[in-house]
Protein backbone atom coordinates (compact mmCIF):
# COMPACT_ATOMS: atom_id res chain seq x y z
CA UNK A 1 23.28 15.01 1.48
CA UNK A 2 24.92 13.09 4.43
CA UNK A 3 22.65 11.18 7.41
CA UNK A 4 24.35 10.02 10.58
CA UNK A 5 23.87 6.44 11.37
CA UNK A 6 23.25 8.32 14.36
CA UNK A 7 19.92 9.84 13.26
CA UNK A 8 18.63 6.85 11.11
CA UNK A 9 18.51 4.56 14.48
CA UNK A 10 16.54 7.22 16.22
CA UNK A 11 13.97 7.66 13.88
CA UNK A 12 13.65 4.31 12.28
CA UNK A 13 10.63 3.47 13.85
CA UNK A 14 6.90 2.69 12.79
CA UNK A 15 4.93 5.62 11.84
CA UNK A 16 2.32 6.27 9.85
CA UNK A 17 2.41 7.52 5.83
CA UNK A 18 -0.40 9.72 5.75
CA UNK A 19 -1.61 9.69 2.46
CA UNK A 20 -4.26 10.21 4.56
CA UNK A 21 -5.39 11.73 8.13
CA UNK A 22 -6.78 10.31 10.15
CA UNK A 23 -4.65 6.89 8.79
CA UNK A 24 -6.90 4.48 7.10
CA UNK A 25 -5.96 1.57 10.71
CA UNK A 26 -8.72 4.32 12.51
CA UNK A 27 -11.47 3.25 9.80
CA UNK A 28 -14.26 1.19 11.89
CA UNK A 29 -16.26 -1.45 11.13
CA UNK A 30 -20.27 -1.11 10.44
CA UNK A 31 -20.03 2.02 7.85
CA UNK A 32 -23.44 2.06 6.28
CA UNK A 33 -24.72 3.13 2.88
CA UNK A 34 -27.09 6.02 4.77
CA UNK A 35 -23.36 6.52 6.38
CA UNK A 36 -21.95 7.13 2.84
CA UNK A 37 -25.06 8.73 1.11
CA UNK A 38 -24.88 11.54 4.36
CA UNK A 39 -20.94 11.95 3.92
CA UNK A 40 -21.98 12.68 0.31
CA UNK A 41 -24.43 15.05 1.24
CA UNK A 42 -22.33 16.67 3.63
CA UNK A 43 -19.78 17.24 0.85
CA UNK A 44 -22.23 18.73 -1.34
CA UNK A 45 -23.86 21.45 1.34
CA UNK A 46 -20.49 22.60 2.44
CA UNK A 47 -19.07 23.92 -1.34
CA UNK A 48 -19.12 21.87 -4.54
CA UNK A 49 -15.77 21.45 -5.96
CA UNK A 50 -14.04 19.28 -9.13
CA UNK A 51 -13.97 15.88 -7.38
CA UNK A 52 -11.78 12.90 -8.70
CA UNK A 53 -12.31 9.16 -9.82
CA UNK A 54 -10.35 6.30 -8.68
CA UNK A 55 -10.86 2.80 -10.42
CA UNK A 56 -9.22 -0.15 -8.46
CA UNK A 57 -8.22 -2.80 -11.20
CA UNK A 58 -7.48 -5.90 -8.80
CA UNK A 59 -5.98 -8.05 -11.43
CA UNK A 60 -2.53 -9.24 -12.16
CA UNK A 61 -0.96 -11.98 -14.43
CA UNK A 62 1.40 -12.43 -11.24
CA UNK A 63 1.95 -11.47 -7.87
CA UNK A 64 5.40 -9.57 -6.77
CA UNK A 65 6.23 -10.18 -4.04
CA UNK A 66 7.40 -6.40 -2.66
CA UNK A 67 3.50 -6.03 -3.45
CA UNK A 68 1.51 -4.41 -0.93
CA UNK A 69 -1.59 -3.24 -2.62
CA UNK A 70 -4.87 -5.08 -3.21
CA UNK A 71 -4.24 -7.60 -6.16
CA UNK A 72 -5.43 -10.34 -7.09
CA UNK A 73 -4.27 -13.18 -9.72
CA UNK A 74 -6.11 -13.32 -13.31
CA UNK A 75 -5.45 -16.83 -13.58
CA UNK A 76 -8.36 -17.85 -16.75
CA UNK A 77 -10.23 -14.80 -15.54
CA UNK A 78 -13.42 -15.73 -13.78
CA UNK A 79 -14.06 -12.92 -11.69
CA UNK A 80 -12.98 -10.73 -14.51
CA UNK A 81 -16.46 -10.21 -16.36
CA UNK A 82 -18.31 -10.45 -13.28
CA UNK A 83 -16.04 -7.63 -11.35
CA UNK A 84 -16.53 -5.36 -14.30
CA UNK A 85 -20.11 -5.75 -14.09
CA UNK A 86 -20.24 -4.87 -10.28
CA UNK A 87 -17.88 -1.79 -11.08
CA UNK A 88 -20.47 -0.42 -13.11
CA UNK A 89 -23.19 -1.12 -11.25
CA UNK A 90 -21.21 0.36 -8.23
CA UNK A 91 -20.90 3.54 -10.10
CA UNK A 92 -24.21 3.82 -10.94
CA UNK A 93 -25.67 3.41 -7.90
CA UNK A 94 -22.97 6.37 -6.17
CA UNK A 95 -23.47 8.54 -9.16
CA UNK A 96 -27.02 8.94 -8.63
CA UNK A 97 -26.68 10.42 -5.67
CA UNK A 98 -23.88 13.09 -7.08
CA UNK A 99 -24.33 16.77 -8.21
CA UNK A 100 -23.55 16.18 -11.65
CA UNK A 101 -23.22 20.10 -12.26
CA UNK A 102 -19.37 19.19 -10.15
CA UNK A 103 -16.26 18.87 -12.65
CA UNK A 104 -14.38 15.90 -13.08
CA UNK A 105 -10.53 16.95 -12.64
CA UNK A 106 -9.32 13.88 -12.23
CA UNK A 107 -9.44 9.79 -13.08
CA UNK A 108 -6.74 7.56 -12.06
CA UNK A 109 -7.18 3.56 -12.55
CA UNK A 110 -4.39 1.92 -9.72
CA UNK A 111 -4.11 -2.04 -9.38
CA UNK A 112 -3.30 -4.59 -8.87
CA UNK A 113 -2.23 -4.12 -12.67
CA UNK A 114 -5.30 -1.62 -14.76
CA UNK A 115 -3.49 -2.85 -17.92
CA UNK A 116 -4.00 -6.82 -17.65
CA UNK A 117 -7.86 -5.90 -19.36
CA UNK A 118 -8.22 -4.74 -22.74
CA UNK A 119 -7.82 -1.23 -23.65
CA UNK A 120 -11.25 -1.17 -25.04
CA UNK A 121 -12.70 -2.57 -21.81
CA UNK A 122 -10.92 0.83 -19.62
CA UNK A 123 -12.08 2.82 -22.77
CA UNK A 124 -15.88 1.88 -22.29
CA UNK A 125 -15.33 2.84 -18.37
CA UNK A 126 -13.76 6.21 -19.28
CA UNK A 127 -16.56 6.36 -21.56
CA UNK A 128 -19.08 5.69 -19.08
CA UNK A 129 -18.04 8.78 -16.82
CA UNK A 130 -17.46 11.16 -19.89
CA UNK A 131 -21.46 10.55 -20.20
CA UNK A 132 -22.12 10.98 -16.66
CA UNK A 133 -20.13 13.77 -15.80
CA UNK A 134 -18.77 17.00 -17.26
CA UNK A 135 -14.39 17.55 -17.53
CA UNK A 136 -12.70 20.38 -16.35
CA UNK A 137 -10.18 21.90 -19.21
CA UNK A 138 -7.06 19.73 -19.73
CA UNK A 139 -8.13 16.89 -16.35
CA UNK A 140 -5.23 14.37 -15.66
CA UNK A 141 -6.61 10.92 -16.90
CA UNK A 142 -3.91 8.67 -15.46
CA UNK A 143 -3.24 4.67 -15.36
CA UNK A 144 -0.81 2.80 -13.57
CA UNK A 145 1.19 0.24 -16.31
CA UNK A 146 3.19 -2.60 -15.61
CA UNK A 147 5.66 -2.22 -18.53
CA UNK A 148 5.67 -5.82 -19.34
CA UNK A 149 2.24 -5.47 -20.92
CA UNK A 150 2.83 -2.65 -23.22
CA UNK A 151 2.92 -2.75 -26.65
CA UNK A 152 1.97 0.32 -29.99
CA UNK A 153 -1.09 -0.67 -30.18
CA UNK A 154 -2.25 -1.21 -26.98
CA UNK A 155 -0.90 2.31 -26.10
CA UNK A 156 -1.89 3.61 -28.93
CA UNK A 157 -5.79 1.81 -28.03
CA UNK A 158 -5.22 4.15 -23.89
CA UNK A 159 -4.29 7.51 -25.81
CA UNK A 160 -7.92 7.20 -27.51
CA UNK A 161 -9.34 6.29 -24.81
CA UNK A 162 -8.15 9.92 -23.13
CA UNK A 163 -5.44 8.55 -20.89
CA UNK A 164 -2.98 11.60 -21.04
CA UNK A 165 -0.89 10.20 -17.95
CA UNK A 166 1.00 6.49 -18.11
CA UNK A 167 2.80 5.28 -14.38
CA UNK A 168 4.93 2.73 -15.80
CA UNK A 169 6.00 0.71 -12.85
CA UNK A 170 9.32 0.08 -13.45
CA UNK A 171 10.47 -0.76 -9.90
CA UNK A 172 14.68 -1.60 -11.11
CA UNK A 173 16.20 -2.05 -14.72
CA UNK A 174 18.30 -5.04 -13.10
CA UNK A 175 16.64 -7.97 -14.39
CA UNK A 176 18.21 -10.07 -12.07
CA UNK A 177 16.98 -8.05 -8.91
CA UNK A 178 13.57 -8.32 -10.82
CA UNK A 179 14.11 -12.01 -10.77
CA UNK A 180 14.20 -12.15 -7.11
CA UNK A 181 10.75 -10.08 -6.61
CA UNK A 182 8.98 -11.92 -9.47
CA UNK A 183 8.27 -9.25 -11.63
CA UNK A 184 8.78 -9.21 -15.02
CA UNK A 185 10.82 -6.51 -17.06
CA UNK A 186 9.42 -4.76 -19.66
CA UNK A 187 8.42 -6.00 -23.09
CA UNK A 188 10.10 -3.21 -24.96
CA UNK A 189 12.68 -0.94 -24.18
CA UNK A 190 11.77 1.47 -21.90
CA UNK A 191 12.60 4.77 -24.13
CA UNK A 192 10.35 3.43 -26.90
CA UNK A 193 7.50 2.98 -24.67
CA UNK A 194 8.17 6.68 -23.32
CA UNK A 195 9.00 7.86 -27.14
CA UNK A 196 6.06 6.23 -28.49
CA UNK A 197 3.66 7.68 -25.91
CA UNK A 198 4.66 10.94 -26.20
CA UNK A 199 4.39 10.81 -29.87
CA UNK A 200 3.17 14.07 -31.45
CA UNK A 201 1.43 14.77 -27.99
CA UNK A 202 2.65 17.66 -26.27
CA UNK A 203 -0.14 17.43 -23.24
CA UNK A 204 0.83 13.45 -21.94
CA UNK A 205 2.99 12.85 -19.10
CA UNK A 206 5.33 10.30 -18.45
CA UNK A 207 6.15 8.98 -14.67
CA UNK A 208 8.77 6.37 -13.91
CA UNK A 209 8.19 4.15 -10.60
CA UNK A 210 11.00 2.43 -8.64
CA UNK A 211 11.06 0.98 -5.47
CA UNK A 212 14.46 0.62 -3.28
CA UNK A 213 15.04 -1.79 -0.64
CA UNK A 214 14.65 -4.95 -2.42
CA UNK A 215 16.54 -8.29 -1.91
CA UNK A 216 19.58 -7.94 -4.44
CA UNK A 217 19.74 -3.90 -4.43
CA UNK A 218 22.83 -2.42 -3.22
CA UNK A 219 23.59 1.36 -3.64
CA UNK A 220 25.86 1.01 -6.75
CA UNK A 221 23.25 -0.95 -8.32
CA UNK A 222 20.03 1.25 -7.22
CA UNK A 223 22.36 4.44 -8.49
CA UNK A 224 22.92 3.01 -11.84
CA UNK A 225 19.01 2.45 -12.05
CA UNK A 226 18.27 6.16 -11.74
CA UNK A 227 21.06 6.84 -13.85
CA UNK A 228 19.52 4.93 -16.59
CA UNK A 229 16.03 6.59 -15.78
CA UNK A 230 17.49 9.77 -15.90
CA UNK A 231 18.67 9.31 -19.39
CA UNK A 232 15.52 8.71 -20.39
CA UNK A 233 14.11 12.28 -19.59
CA UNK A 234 10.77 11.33 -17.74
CA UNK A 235 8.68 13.90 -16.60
CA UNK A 236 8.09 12.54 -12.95
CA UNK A 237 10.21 9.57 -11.36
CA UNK A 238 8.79 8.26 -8.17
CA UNK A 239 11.75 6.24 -5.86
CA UNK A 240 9.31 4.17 -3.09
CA UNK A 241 10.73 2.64 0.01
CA UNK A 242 10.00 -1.08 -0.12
CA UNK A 243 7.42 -1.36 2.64
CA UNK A 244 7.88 -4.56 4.71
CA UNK A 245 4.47 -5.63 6.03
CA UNK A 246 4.28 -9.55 6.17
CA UNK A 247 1.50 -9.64 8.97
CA UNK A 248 -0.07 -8.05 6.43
CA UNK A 249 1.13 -9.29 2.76
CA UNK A 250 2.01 -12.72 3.42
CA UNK A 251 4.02 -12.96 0.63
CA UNK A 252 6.65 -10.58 2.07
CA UNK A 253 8.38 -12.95 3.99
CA UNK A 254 9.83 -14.54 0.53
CA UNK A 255 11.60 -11.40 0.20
CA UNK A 256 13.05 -12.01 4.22
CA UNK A 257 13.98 -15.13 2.96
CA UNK A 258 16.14 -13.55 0.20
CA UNK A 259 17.76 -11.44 2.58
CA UNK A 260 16.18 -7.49 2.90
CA UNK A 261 18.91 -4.56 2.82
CA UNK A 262 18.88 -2.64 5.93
CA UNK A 263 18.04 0.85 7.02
CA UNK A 264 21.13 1.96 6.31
CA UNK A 265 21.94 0.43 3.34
CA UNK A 266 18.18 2.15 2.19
CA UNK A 267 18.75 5.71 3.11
CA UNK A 268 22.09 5.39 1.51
CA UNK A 269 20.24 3.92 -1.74
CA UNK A 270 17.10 6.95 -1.06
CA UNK A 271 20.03 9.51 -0.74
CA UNK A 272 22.29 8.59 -3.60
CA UNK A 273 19.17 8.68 -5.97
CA UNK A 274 18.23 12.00 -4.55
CA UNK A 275 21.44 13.26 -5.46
CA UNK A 276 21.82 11.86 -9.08
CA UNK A 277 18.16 13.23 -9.36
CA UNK A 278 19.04 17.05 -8.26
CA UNK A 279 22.35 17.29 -10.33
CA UNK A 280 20.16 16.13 -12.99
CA UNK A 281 17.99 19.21 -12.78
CA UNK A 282 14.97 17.33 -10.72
CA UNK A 283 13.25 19.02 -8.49
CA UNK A 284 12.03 17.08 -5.39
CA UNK A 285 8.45 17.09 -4.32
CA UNK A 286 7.07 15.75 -1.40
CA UNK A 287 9.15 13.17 0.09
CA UNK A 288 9.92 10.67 -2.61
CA UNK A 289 8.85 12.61 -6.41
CA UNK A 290 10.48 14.29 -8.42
CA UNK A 291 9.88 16.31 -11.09
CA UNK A 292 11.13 18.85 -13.96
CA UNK A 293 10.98 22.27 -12.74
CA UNK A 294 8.36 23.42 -15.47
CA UNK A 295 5.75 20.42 -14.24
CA UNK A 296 2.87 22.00 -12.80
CA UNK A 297 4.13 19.94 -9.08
CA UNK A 298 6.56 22.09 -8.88
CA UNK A 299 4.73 25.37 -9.64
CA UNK A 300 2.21 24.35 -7.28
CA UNK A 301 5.35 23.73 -4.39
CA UNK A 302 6.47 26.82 -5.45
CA UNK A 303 2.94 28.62 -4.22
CA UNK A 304 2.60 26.22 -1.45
CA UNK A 305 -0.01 24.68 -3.50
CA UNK A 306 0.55 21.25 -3.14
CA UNK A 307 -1.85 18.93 -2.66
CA UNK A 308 -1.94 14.91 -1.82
CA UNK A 309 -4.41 12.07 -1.73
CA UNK A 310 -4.19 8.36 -2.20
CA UNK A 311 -3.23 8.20 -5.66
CA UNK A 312 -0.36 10.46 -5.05
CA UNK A 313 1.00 14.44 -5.15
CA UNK A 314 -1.15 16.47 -6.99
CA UNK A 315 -2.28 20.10 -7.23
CA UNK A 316 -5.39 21.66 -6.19
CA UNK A 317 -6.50 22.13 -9.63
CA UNK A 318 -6.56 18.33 -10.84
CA UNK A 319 -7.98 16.90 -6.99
CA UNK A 320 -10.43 17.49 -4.56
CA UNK A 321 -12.46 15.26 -3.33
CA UNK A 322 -12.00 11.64 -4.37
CA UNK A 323 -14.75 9.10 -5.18
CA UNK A 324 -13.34 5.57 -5.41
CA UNK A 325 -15.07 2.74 -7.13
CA UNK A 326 -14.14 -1.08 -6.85
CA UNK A 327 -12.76 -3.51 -4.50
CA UNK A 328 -10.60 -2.31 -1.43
CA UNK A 329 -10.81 1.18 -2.69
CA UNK A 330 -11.01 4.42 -0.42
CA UNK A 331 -13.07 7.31 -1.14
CA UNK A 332 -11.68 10.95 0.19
CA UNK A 333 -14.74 12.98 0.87
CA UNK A 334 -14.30 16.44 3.07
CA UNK A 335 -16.17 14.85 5.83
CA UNK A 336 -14.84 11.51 5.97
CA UNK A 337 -13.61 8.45 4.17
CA UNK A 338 -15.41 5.15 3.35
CA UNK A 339 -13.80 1.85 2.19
CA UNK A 340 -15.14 -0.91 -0.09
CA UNK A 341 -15.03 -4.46 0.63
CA UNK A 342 -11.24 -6.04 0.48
CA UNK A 343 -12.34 -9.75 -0.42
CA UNK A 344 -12.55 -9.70 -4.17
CA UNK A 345 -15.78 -11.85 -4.16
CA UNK A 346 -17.60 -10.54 -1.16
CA UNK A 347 -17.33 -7.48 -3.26
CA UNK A 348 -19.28 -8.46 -6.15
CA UNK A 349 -21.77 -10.33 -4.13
CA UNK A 350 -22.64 -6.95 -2.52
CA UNK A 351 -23.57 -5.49 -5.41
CA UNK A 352 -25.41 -8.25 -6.57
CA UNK A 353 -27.55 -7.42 -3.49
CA UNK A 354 -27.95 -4.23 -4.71
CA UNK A 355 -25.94 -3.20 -1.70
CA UNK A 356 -23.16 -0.61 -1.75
CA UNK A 357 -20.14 -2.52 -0.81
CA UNK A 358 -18.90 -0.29 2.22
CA UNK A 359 -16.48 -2.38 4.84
CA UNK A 360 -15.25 0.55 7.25
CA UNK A 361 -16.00 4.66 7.21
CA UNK A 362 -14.96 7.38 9.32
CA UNK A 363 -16.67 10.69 10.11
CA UNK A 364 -14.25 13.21 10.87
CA UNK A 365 -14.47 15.71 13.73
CA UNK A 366 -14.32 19.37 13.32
CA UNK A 367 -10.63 19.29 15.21
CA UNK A 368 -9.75 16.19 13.39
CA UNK A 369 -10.18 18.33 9.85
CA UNK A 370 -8.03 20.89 11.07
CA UNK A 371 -5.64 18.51 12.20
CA UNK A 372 -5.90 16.87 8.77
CA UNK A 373 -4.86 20.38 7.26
CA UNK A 374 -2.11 20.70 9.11
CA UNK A 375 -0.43 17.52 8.64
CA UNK A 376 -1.37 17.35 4.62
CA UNK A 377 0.03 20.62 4.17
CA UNK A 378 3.10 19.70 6.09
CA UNK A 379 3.62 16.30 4.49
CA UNK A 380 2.84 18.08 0.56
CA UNK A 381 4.65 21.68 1.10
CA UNK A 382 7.24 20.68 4.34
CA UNK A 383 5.88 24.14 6.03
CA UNK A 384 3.42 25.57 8.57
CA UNK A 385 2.19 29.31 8.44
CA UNK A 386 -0.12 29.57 11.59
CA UNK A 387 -1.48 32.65 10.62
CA UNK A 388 -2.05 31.65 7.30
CA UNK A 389 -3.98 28.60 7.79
CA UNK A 390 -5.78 30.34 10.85
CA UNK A 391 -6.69 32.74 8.07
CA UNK A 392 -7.95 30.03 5.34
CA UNK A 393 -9.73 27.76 7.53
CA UNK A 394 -11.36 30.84 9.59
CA UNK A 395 -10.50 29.51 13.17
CA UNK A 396 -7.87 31.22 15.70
CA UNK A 397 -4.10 30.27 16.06
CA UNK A 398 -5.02 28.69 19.26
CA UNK A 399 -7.56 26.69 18.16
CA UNK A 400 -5.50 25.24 15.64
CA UNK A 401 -2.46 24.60 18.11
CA UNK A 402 -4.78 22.90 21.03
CA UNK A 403 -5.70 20.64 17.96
CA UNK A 404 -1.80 19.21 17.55
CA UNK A 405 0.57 18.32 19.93
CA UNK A 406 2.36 21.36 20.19
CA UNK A 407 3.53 21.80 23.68
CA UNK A 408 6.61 23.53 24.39
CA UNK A 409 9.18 21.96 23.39
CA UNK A 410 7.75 19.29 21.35
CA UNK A 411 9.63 19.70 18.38
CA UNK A 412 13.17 20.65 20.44
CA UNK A 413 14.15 17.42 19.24
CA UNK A 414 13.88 17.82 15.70
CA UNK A 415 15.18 21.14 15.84
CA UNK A 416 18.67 20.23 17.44
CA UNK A 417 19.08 17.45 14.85
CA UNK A 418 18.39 19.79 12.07
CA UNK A 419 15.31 18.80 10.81
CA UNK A 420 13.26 21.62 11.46
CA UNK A 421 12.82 25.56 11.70
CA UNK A 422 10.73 26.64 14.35
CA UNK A 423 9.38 29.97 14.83
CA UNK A 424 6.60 31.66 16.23
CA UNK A 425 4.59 31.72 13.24
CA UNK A 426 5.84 28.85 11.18
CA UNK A 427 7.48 25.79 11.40
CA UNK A 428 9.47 24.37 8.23
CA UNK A 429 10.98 21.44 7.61
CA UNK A 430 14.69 21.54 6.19
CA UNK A 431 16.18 19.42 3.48
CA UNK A 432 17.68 17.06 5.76
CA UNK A 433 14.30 17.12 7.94
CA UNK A 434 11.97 15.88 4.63
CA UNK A 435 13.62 12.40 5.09
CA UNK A 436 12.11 12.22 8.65
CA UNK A 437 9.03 13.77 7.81
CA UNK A 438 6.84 11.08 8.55
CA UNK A 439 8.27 11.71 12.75
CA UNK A 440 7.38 15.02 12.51
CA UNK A 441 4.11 14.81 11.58
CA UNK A 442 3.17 11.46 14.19
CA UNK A 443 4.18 13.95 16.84
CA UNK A 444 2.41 16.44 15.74
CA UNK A 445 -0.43 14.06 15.97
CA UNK A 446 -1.89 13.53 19.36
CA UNK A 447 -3.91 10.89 17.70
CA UNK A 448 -0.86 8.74 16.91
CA UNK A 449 0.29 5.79 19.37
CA UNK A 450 2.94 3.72 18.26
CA UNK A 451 1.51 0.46 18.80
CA UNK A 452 4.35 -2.07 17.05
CA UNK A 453 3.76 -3.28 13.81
CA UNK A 454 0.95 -1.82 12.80
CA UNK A 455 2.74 0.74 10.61
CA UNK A 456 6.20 0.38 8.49
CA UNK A 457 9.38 1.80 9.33
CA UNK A 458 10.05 5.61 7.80
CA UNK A 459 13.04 4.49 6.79
């Protein structure tokens, strides 16, 4: 696939990545527990679904510096017992207020690094919701690994625990580009750790993370990475665009320091991985997966099925509505979001209050959930029936195009350049158009103002 410089300069700017709509920067201050408890309640009265459960594990035994997630050095692990304690605490006090006759599709532990505590210790939490809650048949039970923790028995200690999906954040097999991020390769090879996981188990899944756009990457290099993971047969690989936010993550600016590549250099690195990826038999999903074409991803594309939250692509059948437990995490109710606490130890004094630790909420509108519709299914399945989502969400065409910013000719732009196929009932996004999806969607957003750094680049 070939992208004009042209093209790259006119859409490199900062837009949001809507894992979620409205974009967690609209949260607001002063969301209550009687805030939270009504969302709940809300959720419930409208039509019980399987929900999820996302864990935040904060800890790490070192800060990268690409990192732009919630994390928080072990060092002789203080906070450790204490934050478990107020995890479980926190998820008693939210489960009690729960319809326990919903299914659990879905648990995902993200970090900060889940596998810097024991095995048992994510055992007895997995444990603690198996009592709690009935399973759907065959739910994804997922972790995020940093490789260069992982050893037999400590995977053997997760696959009795239930985990059935391992993230093994790989991020580059060039240990010298690793060097430069401080992150540490992985302990064993990487196709014994995928081997010995899959090990007489027919029903675990495998995912491969990399990240391009790091100091030291250059396209040969970043091609020979996927090359390598390709070899290895994964059943997902996940290529994520370094994210430069040092107002934010302070730690960034190392990495300017080390000299970043730049835009064009990463779409060139994003496009030459795409293509090893295809010709490998990969389908793409989304804007940055990929998966085999028997993965249930791809089935779901295939229906225009596919579904996305803050852990990631999914399918209807594994997600609906997320409940997130621990610090800085973001629960995903139908209604609204909340969001815990960032500071690590404001968050366990909270719930040694016996106080939910809720930072910032947001109660969505009526037109703000069918604007949220709109731009999830364009993100997850790059298309827009009118009629058809008129149809499921039982509102008229109109009312769903007053909701978005589709004047006439607001997408002229995109379709001239290729990016998009606009007709009277549908728009779709082409191949060339899923790189730039992120545009499409902020203009679709009459919410959206670009207001300087408050969100990355899309490129």
């Amino acid at each position: 696939m070939e992208i004009s410089e042209e093209l790259l300069i006119k859409y490199d700017v900062p837009v949001p990545r809507y894992t979620s709509y409205p974009p967690a920067n609209y949260f607001k201050d002063g969301f209550t527990e009687n805030n939270f408890i009504e969302l709940m309640q809300l959720s419930e009265s409208e039509n019980p679904e399987h929900i999820a459960i996302y864990i935040h594990i904060p800890f790490c035994q070192k800060i990268c510096f690409y990192c732009g997630c919630n994390a928080s050095l072990m060092g002789k692990g203080n906070f450790v017992q204490p934050y478990l304690a107020a995890l479980r605490k926190e998820m008693e006090m939210v489960f009690r207020h729960m319809d326990k006759n919903r299914l659990v599709s879905q648990i995902h532990y993200g970090g900060g690094t889940p596998n810097s505590l024991t095995a048992e210790t994510l055992k007895e939490i997995n444990e603690f919701i198996f009592s709690n809650f009935k399973m759907i048949d065959n739910p994804e039970i997922a972790i995020e690994c940093n490789p260069a923790h992982l050893d037999h028995d400590y995977i053997d200690c997760l696959k009795a625990a239930g985990f059935n999906r391992f993230s093994l954040g790989i991020q580059d097999f060039n240990t010298v580009i690793l060097k430069q991020v401080n992150r540490d390769p992985s302990r064993l090879p990487v196709k014994d750790l995928i081997d010995y996981i899959k090990e007489s188990r027919d029903d675990i899944s495998v995912n491969l993370d990399f990240i391009y756009g790091l100091p030291g990457q250059t396209i040969e290099s970043f091609s020979e990475t996927i090359r390598e993971a390709v070899n290895l047969r994964p059943d997902r690989l996940v290529t994520f665009s370094y994210a430069h936010v040092p107002w934010i993550k302070k730690h960034q600016v190392i990495l300017e320091k080390r000299g970043l590549p730049g835009a064009d250099i990463k779409m060139k690195m994003f496009l030459a991985a795409h293509d090893i990826l295809i010709e490998a038999g990969y389908i793409s999903i989304g804007l940055d997966h990929y998966v085999l074409p028997g993965d249930e991803l791809n089935v779901a594309l295939e229906n225009h099925q596919l579904h996305r939250n803050f852990q990631g692509y999914c399918t209807r059948r594994t997600t609906s509505e997320v409940y997130a437990f621990g610090v800085s995490s973001i629960s995903q109710l139908k209604m609204g979001y909340s969001q815990n606490i960032k500071d690590l130890k404001g968050y366990i004094e909270a719930i040694g209050k016996n106080m939910l630790p809720l930072e910032k909420g947001y109660i969505l509108s009526d037109e703000q959930m069918i604007t949220r519709e709109i731009i999830t299914g364009l993100m997850c399945n790059k298309k827009i029936s009118w009629p058809e989502i008129a149809s499921r969400l039982n509102v008229t065409e109109d009312r769903i195009k007053k909701n978005i910013n589709l004047e006439k000719g607001s997408l002229t732009v995109f379709v001239n350049d290729g990016l998009l196929v606009e007709t009277p009932d549908q728009i779709e996004v082409t191949d060339k158009g899923s790189l730039f999806i992120r545009n499409i969607a902020a203009t679709l957003d009459k919410g959206f103002s670009q207001n300087g750094n408050t969100y990355s680049k899309s490129v």
